[in-house]
Protein backbone atom coordinates (compact mmCIF):
# COMPACT_ATOMS: atom_id res chain seq x y z
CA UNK A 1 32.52 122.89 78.45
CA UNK A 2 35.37 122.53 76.84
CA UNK A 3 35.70 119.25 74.28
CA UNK A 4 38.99 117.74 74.66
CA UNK A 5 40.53 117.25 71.43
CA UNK A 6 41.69 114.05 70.25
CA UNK A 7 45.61 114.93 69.96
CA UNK A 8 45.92 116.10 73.59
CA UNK A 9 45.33 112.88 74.69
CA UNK A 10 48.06 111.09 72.88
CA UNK A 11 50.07 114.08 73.96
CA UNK A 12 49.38 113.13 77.53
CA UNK A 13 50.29 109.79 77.33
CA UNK A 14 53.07 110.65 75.15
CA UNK A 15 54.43 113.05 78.14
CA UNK A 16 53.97 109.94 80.60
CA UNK A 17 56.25 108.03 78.68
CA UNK A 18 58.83 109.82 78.19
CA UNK A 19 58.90 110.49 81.71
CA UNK A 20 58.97 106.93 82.49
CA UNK A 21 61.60 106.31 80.14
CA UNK A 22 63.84 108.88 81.65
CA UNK A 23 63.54 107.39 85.32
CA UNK A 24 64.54 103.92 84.07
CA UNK A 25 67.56 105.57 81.78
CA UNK A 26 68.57 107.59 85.09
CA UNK A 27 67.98 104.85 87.40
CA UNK A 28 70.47 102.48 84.65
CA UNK A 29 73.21 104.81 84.44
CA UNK A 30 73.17 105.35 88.29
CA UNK A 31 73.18 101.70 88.75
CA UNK A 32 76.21 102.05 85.48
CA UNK A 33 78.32 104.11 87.74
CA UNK A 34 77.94 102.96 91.19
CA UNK A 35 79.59 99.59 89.75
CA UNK A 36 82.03 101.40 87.92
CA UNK A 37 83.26 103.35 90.80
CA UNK A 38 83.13 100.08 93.10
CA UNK A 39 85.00 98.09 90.40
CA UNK A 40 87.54 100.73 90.60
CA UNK A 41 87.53 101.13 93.94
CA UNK A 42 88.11 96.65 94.59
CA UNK A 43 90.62 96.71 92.11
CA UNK A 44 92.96 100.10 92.28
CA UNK A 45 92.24 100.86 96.15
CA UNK A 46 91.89 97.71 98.23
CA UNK A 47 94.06 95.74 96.13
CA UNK A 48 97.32 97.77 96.99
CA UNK A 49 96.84 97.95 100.74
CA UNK A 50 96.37 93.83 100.56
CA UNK A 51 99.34 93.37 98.51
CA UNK A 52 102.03 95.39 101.04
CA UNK A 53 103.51 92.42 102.68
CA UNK A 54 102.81 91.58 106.39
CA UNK A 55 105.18 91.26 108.80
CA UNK A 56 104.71 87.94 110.06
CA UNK A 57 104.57 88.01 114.45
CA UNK A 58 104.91 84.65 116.15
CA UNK A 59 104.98 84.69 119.58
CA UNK A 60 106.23 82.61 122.05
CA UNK A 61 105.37 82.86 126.03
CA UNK A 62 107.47 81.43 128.76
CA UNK A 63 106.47 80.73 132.03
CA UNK A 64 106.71 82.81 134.95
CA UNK A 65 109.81 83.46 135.97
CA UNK A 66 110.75 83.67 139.96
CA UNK A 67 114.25 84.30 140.66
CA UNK A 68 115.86 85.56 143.98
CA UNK A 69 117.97 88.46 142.68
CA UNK A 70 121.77 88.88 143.56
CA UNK A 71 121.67 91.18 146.15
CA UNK A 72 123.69 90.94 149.12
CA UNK A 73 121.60 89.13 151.89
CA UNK A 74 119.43 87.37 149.13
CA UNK A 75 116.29 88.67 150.44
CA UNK A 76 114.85 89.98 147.29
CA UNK A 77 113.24 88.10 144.03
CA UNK A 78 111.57 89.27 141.17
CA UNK A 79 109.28 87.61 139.16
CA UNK A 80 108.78 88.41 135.44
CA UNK A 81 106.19 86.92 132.77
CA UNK A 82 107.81 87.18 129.43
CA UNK A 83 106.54 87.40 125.85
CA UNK A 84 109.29 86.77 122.52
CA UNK A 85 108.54 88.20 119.42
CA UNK A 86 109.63 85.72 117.17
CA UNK A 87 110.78 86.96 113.23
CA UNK A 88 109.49 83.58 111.60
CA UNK A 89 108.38 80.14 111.56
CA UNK A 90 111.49 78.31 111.87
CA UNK A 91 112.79 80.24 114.94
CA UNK A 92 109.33 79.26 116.82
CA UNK A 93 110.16 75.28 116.17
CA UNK A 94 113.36 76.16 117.95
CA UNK A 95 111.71 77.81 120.67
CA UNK A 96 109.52 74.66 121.02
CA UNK A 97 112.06 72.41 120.70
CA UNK A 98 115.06 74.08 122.93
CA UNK A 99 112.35 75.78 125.28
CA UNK A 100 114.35 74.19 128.72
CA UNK A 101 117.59 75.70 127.30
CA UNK A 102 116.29 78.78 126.57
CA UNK A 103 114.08 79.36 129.57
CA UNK A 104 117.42 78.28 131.22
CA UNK A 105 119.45 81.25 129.59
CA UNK A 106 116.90 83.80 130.69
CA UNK A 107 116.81 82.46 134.31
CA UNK A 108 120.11 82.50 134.49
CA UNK A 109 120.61 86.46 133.35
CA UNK A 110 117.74 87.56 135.80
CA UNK A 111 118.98 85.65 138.86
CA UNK A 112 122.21 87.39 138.07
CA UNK A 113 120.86 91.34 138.06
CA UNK A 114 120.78 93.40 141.04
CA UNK A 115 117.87 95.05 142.39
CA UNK A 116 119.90 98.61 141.89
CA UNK A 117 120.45 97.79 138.43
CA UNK A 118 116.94 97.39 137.26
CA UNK A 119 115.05 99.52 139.93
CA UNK A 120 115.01 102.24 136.82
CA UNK A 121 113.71 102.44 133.49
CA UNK A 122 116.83 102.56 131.89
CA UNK A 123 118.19 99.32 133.69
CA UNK A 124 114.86 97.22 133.01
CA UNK A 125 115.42 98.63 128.91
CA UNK A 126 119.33 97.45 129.23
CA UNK A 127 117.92 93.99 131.20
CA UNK A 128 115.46 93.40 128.21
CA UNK A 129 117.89 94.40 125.28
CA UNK A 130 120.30 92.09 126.83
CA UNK A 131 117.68 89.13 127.12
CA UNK A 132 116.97 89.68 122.99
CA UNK A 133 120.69 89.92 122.47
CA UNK A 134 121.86 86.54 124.82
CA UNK A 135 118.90 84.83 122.63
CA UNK A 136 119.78 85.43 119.79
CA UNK A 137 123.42 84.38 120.31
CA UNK A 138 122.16 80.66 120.95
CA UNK A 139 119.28 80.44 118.00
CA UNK A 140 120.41 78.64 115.11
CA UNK A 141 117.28 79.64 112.86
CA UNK A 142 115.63 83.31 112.93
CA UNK A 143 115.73 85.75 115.68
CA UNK A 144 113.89 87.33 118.01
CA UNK A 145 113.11 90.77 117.44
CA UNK A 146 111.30 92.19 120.50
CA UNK A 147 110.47 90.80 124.05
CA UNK A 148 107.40 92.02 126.27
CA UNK A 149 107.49 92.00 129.84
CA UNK A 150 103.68 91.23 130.39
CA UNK A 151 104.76 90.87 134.18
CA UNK A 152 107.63 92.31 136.02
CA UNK A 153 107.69 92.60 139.74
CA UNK A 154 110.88 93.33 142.25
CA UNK A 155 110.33 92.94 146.02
């Protein structure tokens, strides 16, 4: 048989380390670059979408509302839950604090509508950008900026 020689050995083991050596290098600069590119990503990406400024949404919810509309006869009502959209933190102390007054104003303007005048789209958008407007007349801090109707029902 053949008789190894002495260098091939060496050789061998030579071969295995270099091998070994270029896993670990590969495996370090992989290990290099995937923090590089998440470094880069935490501080170029996700630190400009967290730095736009939020719009800051308080909102305030009255209770129900039942009214008996103003039609002739008086048979019909309409009852409305109502969320304000409030533009900061000074307008929702006011809401807190003037809430009767307030809730008063609203109740007031519904138990004054017709059921012809908001039977349609168009007169429940007029009813609610006249709700905003009336509000927003008696706040002394902030303003509201959108109303919900969560609830709205004419009978």
């Amino acid at each position: 048989m053949a008789e190894e020689l002495p260098g091939e050995e060496t050789l061998s083991e030579e071969k295995k380390r270099f091998s070994i050596f270029r896993l670990l290098l590969f495996v370090i600069v992989l290990i290099v670059l995937g923090a590089g590119g998440y470094f880069g990503w935490q501080k170029f990406y996700v630190s400009k979408q967290d730095s736009a400024p939020k719009e800051m949404r308080i909102i305030y919810e009255f209770e129900p509302f039942l009214v008996n509309l103003a039609d002739p006869g008086g048979k019909r009502y309409l009852k409305a839950n109502i969320k304000v959209v409030l533009g900061s933190q000074k307008s929702a102390d006011e809401f807190n604090e003037r809430g009767y007054e307030l809730r008063d104003l609203v109740l007031m303007l519904l138990s004054s509508k017709e059921y012809d005048s908001i039977s349609t789209l168009a007169g429940k958008m007029a009813m609610k950008e006249e709700i905003i407007s009336r509000l927003n007349q008696v706040l002394e801090f902030g303003t509201v900026k959108d109303i919900y109707f969560v609830e709205l029902l004419v009978q």
